[in-house]
Protein backbone atom coordinates (compact mmCIF):
# COMPACT_ATOMS: atom_id res chain seq x y z
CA UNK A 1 -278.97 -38.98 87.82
CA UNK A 2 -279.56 -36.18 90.47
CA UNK A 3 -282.51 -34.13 90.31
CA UNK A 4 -281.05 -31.52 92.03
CA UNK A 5 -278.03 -29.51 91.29
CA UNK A 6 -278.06 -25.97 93.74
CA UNK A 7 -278.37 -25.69 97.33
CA UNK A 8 -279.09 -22.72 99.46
CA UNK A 9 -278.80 -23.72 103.32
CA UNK A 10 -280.01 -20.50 105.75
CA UNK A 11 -278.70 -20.63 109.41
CA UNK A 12 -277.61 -18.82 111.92
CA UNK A 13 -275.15 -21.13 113.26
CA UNK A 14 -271.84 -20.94 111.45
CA UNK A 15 -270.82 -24.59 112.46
CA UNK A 16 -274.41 -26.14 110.86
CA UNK A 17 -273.59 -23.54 107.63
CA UNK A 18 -270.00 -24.89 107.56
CA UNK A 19 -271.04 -29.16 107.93
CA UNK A 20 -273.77 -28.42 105.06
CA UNK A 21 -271.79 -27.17 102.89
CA UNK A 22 -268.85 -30.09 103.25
CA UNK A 23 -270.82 -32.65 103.14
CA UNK A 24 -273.14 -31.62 100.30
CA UNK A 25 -270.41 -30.34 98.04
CA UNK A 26 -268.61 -33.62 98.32
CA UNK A 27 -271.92 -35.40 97.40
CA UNK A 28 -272.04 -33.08 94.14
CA UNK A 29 -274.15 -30.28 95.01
CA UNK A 30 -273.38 -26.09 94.21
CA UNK A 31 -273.78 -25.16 97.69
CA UNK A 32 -274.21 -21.64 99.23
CA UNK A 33 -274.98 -20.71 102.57
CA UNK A 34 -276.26 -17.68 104.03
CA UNK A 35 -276.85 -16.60 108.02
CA UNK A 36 -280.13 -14.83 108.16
CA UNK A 37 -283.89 -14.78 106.09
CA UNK A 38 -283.08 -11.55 104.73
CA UNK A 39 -279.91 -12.69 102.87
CA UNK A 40 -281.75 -15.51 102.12
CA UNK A 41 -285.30 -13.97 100.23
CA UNK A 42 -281.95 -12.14 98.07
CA UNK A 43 -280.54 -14.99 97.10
CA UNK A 44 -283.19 -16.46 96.14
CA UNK A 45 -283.76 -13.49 93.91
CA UNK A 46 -280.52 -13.29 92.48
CA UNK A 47 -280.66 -17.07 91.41
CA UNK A 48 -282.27 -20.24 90.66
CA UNK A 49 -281.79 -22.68 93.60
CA UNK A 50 -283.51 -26.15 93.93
CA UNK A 51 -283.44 -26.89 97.25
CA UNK A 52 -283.91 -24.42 100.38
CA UNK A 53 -282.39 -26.04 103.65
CA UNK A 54 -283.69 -23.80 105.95
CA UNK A 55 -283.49 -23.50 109.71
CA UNK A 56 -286.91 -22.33 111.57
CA UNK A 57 -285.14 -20.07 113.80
CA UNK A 58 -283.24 -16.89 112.69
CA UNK A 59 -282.33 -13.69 113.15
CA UNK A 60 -284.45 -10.57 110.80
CA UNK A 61 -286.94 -12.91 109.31
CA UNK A 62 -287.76 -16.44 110.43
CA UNK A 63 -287.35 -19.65 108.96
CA UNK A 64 -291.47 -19.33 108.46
CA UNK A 65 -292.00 -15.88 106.92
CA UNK A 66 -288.78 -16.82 104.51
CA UNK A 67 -290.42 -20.59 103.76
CA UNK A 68 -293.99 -18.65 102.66
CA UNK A 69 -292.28 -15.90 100.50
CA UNK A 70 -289.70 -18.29 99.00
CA UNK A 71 -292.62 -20.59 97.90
CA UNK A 72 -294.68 -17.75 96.94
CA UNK A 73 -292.57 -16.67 94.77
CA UNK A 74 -290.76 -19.49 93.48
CA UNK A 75 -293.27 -22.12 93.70
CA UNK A 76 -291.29 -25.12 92.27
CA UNK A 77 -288.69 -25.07 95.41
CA UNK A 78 -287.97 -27.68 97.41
CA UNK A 79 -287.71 -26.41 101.20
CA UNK A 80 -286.87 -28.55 103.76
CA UNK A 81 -286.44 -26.80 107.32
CA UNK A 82 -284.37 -27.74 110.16
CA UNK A 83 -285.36 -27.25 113.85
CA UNK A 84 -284.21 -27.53 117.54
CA UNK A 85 -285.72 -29.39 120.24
CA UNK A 86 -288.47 -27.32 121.13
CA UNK A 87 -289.44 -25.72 117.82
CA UNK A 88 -291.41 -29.08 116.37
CA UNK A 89 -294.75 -27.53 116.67
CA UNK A 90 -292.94 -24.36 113.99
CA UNK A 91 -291.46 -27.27 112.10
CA UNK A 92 -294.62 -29.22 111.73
CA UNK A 93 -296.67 -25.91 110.55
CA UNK A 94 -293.94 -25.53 108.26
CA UNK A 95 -294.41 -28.64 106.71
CA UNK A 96 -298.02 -27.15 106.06
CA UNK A 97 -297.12 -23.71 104.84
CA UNK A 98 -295.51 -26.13 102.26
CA UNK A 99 -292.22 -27.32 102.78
CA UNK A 100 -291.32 -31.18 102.04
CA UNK A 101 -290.24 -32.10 105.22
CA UNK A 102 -288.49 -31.03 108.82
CA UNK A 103 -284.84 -32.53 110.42
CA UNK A 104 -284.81 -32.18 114.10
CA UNK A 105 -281.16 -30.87 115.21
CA UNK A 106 -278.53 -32.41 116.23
CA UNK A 107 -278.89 -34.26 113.13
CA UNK A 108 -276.03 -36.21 111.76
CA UNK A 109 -275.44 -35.06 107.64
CA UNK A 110 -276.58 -37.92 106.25
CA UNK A 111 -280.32 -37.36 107.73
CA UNK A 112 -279.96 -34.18 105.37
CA UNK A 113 -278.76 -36.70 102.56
CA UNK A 114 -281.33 -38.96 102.98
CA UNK A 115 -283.91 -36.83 102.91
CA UNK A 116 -282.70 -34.62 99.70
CA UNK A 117 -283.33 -38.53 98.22
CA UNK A 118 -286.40 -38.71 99.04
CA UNK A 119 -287.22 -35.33 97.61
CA UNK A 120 -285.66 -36.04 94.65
CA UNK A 121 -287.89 -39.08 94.39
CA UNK A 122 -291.18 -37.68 94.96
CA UNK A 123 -289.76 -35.04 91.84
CA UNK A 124 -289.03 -37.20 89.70
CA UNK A 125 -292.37 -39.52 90.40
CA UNK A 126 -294.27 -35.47 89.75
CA UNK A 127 -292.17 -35.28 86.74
CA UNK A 128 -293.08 -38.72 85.17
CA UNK A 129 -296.48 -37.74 86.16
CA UNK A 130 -296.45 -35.08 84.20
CA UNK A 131 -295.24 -36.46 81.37
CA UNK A 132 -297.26 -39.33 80.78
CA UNK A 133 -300.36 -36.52 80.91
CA UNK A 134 -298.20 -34.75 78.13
CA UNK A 135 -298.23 -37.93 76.26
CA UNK A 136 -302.07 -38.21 75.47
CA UNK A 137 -301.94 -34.05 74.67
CA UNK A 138 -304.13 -33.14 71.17
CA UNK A 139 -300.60 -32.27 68.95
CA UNK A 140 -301.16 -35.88 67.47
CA UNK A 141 -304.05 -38.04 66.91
CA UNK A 142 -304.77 -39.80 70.79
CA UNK A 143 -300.63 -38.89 71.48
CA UNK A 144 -299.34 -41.53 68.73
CA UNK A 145 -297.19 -41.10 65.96
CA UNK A 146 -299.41 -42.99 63.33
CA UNK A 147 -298.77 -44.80 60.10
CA UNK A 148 -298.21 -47.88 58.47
CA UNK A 149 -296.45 -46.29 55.49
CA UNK A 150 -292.67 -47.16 54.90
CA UNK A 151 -291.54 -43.91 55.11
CA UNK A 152 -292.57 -43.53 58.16
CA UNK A 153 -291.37 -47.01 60.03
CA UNK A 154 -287.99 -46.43 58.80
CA UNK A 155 -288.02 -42.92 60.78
CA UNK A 156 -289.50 -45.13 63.64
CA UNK A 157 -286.37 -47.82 63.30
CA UNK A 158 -283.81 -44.88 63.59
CA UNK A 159 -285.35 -43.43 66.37
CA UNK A 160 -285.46 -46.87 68.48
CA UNK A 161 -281.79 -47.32 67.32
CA UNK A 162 -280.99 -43.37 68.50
CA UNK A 163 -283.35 -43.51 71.53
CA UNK A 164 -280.59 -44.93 74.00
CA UNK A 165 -277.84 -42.67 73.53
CA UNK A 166 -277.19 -39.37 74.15
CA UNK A 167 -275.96 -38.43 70.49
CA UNK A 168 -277.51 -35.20 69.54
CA UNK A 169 -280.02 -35.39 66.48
CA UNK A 170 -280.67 -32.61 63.81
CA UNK A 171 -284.57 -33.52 62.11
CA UNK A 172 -285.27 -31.84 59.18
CA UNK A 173 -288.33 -31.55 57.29
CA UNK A 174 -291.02 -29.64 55.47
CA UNK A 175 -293.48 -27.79 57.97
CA UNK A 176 -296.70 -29.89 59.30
CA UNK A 177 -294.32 -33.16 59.12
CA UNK A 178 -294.11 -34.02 62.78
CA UNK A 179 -290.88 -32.99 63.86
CA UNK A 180 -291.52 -32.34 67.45
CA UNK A 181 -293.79 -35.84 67.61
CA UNK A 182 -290.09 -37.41 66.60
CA UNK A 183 -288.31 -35.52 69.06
CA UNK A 184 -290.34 -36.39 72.25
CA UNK A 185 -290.59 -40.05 70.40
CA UNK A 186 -287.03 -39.91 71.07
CA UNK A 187 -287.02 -38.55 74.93
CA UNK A 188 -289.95 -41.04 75.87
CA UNK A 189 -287.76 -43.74 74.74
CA UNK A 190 -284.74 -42.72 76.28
CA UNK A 191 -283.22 -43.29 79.81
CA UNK A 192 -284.40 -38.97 80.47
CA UNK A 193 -287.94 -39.90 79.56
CA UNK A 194 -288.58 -39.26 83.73
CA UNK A 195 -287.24 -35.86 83.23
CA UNK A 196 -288.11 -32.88 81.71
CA UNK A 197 -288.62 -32.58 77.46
CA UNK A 198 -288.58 -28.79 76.89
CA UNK A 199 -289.52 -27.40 73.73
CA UNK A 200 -288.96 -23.88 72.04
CA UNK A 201 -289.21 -22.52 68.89
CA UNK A 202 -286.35 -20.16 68.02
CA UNK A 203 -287.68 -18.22 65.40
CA UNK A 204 -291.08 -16.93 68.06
CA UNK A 205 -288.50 -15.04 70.23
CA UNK A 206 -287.10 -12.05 69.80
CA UNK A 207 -283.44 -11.91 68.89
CA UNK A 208 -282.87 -9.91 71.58
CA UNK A 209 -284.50 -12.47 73.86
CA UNK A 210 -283.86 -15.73 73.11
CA UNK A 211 -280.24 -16.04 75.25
CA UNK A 212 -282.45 -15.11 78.58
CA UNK A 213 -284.46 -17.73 77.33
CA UNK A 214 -281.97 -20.06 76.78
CA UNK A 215 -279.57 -19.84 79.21
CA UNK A 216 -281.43 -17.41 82.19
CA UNK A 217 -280.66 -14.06 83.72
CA UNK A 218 -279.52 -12.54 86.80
CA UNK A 219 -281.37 -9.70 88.36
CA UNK A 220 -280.60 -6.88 87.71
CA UNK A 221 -278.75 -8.05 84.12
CA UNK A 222 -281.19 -5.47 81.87
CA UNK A 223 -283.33 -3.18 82.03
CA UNK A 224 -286.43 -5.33 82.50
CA UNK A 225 -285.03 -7.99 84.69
CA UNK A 226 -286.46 -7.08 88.15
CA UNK A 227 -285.68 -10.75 89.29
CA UNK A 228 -283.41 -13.73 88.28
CA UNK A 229 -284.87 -16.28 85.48
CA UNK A 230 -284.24 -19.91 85.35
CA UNK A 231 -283.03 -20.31 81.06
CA UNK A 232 -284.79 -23.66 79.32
CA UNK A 233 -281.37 -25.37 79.37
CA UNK A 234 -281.70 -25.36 83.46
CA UNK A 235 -285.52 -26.53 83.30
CA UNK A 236 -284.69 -29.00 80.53
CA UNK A 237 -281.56 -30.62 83.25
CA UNK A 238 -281.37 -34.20 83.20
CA UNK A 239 -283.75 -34.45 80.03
CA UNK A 240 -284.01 -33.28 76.63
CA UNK A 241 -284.38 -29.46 75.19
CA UNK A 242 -286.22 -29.64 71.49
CA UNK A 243 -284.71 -26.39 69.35
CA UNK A 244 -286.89 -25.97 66.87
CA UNK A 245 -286.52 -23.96 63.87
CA UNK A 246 -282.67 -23.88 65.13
CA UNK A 247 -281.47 -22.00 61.86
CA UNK A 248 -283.64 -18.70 62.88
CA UNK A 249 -281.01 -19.00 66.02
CA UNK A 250 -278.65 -15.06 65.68
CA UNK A 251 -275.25 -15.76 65.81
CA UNK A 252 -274.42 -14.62 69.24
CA UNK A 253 -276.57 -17.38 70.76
CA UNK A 254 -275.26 -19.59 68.59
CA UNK A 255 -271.68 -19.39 70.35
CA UNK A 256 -273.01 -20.08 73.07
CA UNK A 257 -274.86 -23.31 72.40
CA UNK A 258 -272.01 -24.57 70.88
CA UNK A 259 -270.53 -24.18 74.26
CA UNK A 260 -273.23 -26.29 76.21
CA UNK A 261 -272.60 -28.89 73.65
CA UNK A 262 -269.17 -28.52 73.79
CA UNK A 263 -268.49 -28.29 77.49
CA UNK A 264 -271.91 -28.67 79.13
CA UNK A 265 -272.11 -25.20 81.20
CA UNK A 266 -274.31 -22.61 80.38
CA UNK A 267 -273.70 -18.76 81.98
CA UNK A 268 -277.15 -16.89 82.17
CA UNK A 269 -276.84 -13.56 81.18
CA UNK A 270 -275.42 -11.18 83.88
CA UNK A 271 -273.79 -13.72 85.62
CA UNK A 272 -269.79 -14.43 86.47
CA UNK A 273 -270.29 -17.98 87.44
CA UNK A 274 -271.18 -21.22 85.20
CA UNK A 275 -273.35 -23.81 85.67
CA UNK A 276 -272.99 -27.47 84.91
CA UNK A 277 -275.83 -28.74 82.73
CA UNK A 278 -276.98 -32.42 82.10
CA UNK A 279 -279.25 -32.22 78.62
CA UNK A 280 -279.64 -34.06 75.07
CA UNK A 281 -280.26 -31.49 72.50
CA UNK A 282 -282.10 -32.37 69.49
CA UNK A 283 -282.98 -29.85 66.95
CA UNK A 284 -285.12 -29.10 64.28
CA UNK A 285 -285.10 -27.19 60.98
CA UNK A 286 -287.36 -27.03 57.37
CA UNK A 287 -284.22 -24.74 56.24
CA UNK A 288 -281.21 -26.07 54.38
CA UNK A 289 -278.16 -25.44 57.04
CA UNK A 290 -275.74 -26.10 55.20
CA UNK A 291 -276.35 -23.41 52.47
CA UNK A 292 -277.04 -21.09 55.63
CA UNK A 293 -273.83 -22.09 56.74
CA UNK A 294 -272.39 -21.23 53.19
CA UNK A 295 -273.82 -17.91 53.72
CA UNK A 296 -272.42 -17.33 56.87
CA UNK A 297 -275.39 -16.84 58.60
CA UNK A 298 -275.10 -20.15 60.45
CA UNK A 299 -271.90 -21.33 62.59
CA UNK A 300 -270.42 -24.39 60.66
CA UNK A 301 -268.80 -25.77 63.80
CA UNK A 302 -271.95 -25.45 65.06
CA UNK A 303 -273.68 -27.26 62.47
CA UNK A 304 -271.57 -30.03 62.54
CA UNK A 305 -272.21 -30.38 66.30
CA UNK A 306 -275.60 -30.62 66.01
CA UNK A 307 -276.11 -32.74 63.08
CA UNK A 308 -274.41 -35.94 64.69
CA UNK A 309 -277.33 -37.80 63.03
CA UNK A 310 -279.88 -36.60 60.90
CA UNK A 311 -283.76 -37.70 60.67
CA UNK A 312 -285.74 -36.68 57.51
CA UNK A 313 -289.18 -36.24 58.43
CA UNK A 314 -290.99 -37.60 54.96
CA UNK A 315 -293.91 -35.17 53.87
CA UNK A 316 -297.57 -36.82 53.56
CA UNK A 317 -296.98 -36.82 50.00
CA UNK A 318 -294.50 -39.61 50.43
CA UNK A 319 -296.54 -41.48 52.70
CA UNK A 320 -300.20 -41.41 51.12
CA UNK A 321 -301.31 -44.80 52.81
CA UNK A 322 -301.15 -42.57 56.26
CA UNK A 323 -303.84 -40.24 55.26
CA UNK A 324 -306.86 -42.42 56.06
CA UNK A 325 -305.78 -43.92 58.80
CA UNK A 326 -304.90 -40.22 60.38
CA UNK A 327 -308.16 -38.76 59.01
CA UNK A 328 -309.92 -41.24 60.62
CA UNK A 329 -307.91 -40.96 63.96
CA UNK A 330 -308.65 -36.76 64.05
CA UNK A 331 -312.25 -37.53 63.54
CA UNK A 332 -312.69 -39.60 66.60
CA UNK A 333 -310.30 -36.57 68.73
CA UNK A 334 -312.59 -33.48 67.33
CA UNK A 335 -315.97 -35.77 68.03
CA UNK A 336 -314.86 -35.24 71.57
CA UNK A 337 -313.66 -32.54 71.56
CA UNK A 338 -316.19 -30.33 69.79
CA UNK A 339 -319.35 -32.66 71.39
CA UNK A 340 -320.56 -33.88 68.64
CA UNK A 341 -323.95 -35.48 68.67
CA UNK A 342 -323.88 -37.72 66.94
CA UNK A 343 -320.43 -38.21 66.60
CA UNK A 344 -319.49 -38.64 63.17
CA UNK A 345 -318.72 -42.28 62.08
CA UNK A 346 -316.04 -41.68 58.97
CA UNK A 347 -315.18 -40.61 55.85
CA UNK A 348 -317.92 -41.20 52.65
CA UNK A 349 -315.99 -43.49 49.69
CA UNK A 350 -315.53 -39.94 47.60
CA UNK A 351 -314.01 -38.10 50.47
CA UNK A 352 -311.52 -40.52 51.08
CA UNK A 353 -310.42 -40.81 47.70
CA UNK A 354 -310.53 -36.83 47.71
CA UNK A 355 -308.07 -37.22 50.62
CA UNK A 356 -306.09 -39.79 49.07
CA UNK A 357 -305.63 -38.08 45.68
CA UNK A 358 -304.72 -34.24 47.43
CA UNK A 359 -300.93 -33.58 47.61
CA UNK A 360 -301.37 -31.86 51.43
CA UNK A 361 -298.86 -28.99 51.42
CA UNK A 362 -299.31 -28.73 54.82
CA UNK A 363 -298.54 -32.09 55.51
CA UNK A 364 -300.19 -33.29 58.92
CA UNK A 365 -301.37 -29.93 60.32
CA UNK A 366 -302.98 -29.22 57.09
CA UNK A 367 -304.84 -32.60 56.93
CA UNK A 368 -305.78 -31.79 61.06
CA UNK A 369 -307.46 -28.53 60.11
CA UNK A 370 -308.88 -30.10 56.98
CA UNK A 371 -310.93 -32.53 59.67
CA UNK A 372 -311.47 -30.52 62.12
CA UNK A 373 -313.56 -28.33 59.81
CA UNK A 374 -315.02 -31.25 58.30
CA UNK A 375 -316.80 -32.81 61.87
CA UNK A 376 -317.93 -28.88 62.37
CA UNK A 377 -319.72 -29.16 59.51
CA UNK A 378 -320.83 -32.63 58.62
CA UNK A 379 -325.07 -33.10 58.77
CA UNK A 380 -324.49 -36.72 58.04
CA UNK A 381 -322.89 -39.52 59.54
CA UNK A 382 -320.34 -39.69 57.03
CA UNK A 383 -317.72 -36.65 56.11
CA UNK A 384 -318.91 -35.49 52.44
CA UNK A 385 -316.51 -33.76 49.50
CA UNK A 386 -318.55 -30.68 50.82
CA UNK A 387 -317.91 -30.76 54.09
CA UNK A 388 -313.64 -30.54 52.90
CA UNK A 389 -311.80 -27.26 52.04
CA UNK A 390 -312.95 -26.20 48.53
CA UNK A 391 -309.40 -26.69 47.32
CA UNK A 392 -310.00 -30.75 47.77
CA UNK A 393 -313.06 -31.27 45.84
CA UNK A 394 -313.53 -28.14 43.57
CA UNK A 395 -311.58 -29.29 40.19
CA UNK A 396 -311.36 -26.86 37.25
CA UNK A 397 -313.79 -27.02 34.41
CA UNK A 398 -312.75 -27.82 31.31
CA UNK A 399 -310.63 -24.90 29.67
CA UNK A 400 -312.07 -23.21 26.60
CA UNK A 401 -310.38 -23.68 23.29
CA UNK A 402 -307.14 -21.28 23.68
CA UNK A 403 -307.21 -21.67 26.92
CA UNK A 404 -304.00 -23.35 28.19
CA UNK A 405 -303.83 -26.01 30.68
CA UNK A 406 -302.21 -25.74 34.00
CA UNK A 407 -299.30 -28.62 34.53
CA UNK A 408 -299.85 -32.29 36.27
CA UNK A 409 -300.49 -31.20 39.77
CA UNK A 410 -301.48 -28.13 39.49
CA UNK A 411 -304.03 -26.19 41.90
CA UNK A 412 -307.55 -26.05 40.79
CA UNK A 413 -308.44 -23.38 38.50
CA UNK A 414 -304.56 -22.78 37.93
CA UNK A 415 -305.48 -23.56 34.09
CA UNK A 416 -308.13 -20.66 34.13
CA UNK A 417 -306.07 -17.78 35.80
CA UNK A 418 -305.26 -16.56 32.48
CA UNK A 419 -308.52 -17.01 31.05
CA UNK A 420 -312.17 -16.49 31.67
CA UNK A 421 -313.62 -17.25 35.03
CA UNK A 422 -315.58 -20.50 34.71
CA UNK A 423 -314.98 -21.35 38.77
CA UNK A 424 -317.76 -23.59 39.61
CA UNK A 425 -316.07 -23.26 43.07
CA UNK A 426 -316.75 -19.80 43.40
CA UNK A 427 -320.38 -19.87 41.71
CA UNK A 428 -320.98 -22.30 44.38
CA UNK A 429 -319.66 -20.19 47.07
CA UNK A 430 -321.54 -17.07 45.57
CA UNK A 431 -324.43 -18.83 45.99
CA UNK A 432 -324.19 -20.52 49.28
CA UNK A 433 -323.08 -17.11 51.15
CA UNK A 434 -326.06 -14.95 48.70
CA UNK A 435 -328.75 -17.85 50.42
CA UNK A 436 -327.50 -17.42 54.02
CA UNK A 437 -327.77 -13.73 53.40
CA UNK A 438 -331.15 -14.03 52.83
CA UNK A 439 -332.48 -16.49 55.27
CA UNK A 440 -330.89 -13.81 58.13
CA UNK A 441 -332.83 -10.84 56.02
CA UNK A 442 -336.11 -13.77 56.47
CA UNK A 443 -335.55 -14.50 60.14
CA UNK A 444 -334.31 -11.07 61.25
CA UNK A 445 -330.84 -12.02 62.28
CA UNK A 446 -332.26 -15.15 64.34
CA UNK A 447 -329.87 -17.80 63.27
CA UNK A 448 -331.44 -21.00 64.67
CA UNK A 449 -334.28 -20.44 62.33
CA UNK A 450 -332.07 -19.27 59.81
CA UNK A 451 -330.51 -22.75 60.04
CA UNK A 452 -334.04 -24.45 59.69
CA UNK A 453 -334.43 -22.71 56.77
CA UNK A 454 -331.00 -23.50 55.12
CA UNK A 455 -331.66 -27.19 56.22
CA UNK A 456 -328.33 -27.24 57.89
CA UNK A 457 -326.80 -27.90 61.82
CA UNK A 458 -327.15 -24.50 63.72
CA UNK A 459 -322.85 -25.63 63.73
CA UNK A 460 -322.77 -25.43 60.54
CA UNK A 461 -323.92 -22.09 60.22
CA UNK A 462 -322.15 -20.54 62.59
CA UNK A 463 -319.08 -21.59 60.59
CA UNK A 464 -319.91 -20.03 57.41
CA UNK A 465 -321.17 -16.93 58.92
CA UNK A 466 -317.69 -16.47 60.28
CA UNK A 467 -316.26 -18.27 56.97
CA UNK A 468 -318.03 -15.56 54.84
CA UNK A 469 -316.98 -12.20 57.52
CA UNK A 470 -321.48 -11.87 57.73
CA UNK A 471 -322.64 -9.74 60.16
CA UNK A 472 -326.31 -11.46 61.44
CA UNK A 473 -327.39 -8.24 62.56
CA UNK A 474 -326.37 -6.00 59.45
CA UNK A 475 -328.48 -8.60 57.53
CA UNK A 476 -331.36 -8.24 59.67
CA UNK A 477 -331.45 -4.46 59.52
CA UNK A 478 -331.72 -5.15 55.58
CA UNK A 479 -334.50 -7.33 55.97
C-alpha cells in the first residue's frame, strides 16, 4: 500500500519533466510537473502534494530557496532534490535545510523509484511511531479497553472477527460508552494499523465547515481560504477516518460521503479534479438513524452504506463487574498524573460498593471524573464515600408521612422534591462551605493555614474553594 499518492517534480529541463512524469504515472502516482520555483511555491499553494522532486538548479527561484519555503510552509513534505555534477555541495546542504535525500543526474528513473521507497518507508516507520505513542494516550485507563464483563468480550469477539476486513462499521451507543476506544481497537488490529486513524466529531464543526474539513479546499475556494487545505479523508489515506456523531452530518456532506464510499474519490471544495482515496470508514452515533432517516434528515442510502455491521457499545449499567476494575485502573493514571504523595492505594469496602450500586449515566467518562475528583481529594490511603460526587453516597432521608416516594432507581432526594427539604446532602454541604468560610475570615485569606485548620490536604481545599465559587480574598476582607 503506497504512502504516497501526488507528485510535484520542478525542472527546468523539459526532457527530465517529461521521463518523471512517464515513469511515475505508470508506477501509480498523480504527477504534475512544473519548469521553474516560482510555479512551483504556487502549486504547492493551490494543492496538497506529498512528494516534491525538485531540481537544485532553476530559473526565478532555486531549488534551495523553493526547498526552505516549501518545508516552511508545508512541513510534512517529502522533498527530494535532484542535482548535476557539480552542484553536490547545494545538494548536500539541501539535505540539511531538510529534504530526505539528493539524486545526482544523469540518473536512470528507477534511482527516483527507489528512493520514493525508501521515503515511503521511513513514513510509514514515523507513522507507526506515532501511533504506538497514541496508544498509551489518557482517553482510557493505561490505553486498554478494560473489562471482564460479558458484555463487553462479546464487543471484543466482533471486533477481532471485523478487524481484518475493510467492511465499514456503524457503533452505536449511549455517550461515555467507549465508542472511539472500539474504533481505534479496530484500526490497531487491522492491516492500516501503520497508517493514519483520524478522528472527528461531526457535530463540533460548523455546518458550513465540515466539507473543507472533510474533503479539503483549494485556494482561493471562499472567502477565508488564503491557501489550499489537505480534508481528513486525504490525512486519514491508507488508514481509517472515525466519524463520530455521524447523524449531526447536514445533508449536503452527506452526498458526498456516500460518494467516497461509493466510488472512493473525494473533490475538495473549489476544485475540478478528483482524487483517489484509500480509507475504512467507521462511524459512530448515540442517535437512532434510522428514525432520522424516517424523518428525512438522514440519507437512507447512506445509512445503509454505513451500517454494513453494527457494534452496540453496552452502557456501564450492563456491565457492573467493570466498574472496580476501571476505578481502580483511573486511580493509578490520576496518582501520576496529579503527583500524588502518597499515591492513593484503592477504594475503602463502602466506596466500592457505592460504585458498584450507582447506575453511572455517564457511563465511563462519568466514572473517570468521578475518580479523578476522588484522588484530588482523598486524605487517606483509601478513596472514602466522601471523597465521591454527593450524588453517590448522599441517599434521601426517610420521607415524612404524605410524603410520596420516588420510584426504584430514582435520584437521591427525588422522593422529597415535592415535599419538605430534609437534604442531609445539602446540610452537609451548608456546613462544609459555612466552615471554610470561616477558617479564610481566621487566617486572612492564607489558605495553607486555612487547610491546617480544616484538618484537610492544602489539595483538597483548593478544590472546594473552586467547588463552592469562594473568593479567599473577599473572605479575608470580612475577617
Amino acid at each position: 500500500m503506497s504512502l504516497f499518492r501526488t507528485i510535484l517534480v520542478a525542472d527546468d529541463e523539459p526532457s527530465i519533466r517529461h521521463i518523471l512524469t512517464l515513469v511515475l504515472t505508470d508506477r501509480g502516482y498523480d504527477v504534475r510537473a512544473v519548469a521553474d520555483g516560482d510555479e512551483a511555491l504556487r502549486e504547492l499553494a493551490a494543492r496538497d502534494y506529498d512528494v516534491l522532486l525538485c531540481d537544485v538548479r532553476m530559473p526565478k527561484k532555486d531549488g534551495l530557496t523553493v526547498l526552505r519555503e516549501a518545508l516552511a510552509l508545508h512541513p510534512g513534505l517529502t522533498a527530494v532534490v535532484m542535482s548535476a555534477y557539480g552542484s553536490q555541495e547545494q545538494a548536500l546542504e539541501a539535505v540539511s535545510a531538510g529534504a530526505f535525500d539528493y539524486v545526482q543526474k544523469p540518473f536512470k528513473p528507477e534511482e527516483i523509484v527507489f528512493v520514493l521507497r525508501k521515503a515511503e518507508e521511513r513514513e510509514r516507520l514515523v507513522r507507526e511511531n506515532r501511533r504506538l505513542k497514541e496508544a498509551s494516550l489518557p482517553s482510557a485507563p493505561d490505553g486498554h479497553i478494560l473489562g471482564g464483563s460479558a458484555a463487553l468480550h462479546a464487543v471484543l469477539r466482533q471486533v477481532a472477527r471485523l478487524a481484518p476486513v475493510d467492511t465499514t462499521v456503524l457503533i452505536s451507543g449511549e455517550s461515555g460508552t467507549g465508542k472511539e476506544l472500539i474504533a481505534r481497537e479496530l484500526h490497531s488490529r487491522s492491516r492500516r494499523a501503520a497508517m493514519a486513524f483520524v478522528a472527528v466529531n461531526c457535530g463540533a464543526i460548523a455546518s458550513g465547515l465540515i466539507e473543507s474539513e472533510l474533503f479539503g479546499h483549494a485556494k482561493g475556494a471562499f472567502t477565508d481560504a488564503r491557501s489550499a487545505k489537505r480534508g481528513l479523508f486525504a490525512e486519514a489515506d491508507g488508514g481509517t477516518l472515525f466519524l463520530d456523531e455521524v447523524g449531526e452530518l447536514p445533508l449536503s456532506a452527506q452526498v458526498k460521503l456516500l460518494r467516497v464510499l461509493q466510488e472512493g474519490e473525494i473533490r475538495p471544495v473549489g476544485e475540478s479534479r478528483v482524487e483517489k482515496v484509500d480509507v475504512r470508514v467507521v462511524a459512530a452515533t448515540l442517535r437512532d438513524l434510522g428514525k432520522q432517516v424516517e424523518k428525512g434528515e438522514f440519507r437512507e442510502d447512506l445509512y445503509y452504506r454505513l451500517n454494513v455491521v453494527n457494534l452496540r457499545m453496552p452502557p456501564l449499567r450492563e456491565r457492573r463487574e467493570d466498574v472496580p476494575l476501571l476505578a481502580r485502573a483511573f486511580i493509578s493514571r490520576f496518582n501520576r498524573e496529579l503527583n500524588r504523595e502518597p499515591p492513593v492505594e484503592g477504594l475503602s469496602p463502602e466506596a466500592e460498593a457505592l460504585l458498584a450500586a450507582y447506575a453511572w449515566p455517564g457511563n465511563v467518562r462519568e466514572l473517570e471524573n468521578a475518580m479523578e475528583r476522588a484522588v484530588l481529594l482523598a486524605d487517606t490511603p483509601l478513596i472514602l464515600p466522601s471523597n465521591l460526587p454527593d450524588k453517590l453516597w448522599a441517599a434521601p432521608p426517610p420521607g415524612p408521612t404524605g410524603v410520596a416516594s420516588g420510584p426504584a432507581g430514582a435520584p437521591a432526594g427525588a422522593a422529597l422534591q415535592a415535599g419538605t427539604d430534609l437534604s442531609l446532602k445539602r446540610a452537609i454541604r451548608d456546613l462544609e462551605e459555612s466552615y471554610i468560610r470561616a477558617a479564610l475570615r481566621k487566617t486572612k485569606g492564607n489558605r495553607t493555614r486555612a487547610s491546617e485548620l480544616l484538618d484537610i490536604s492544602h489539595r483538597a481545599l483548593l478544590y472546594k474553594i473552586k467547588e463552592y465559587g469562594i473568593d479567599p480574598d473577599a473572605e479575608a476582607e470580612r475577617g
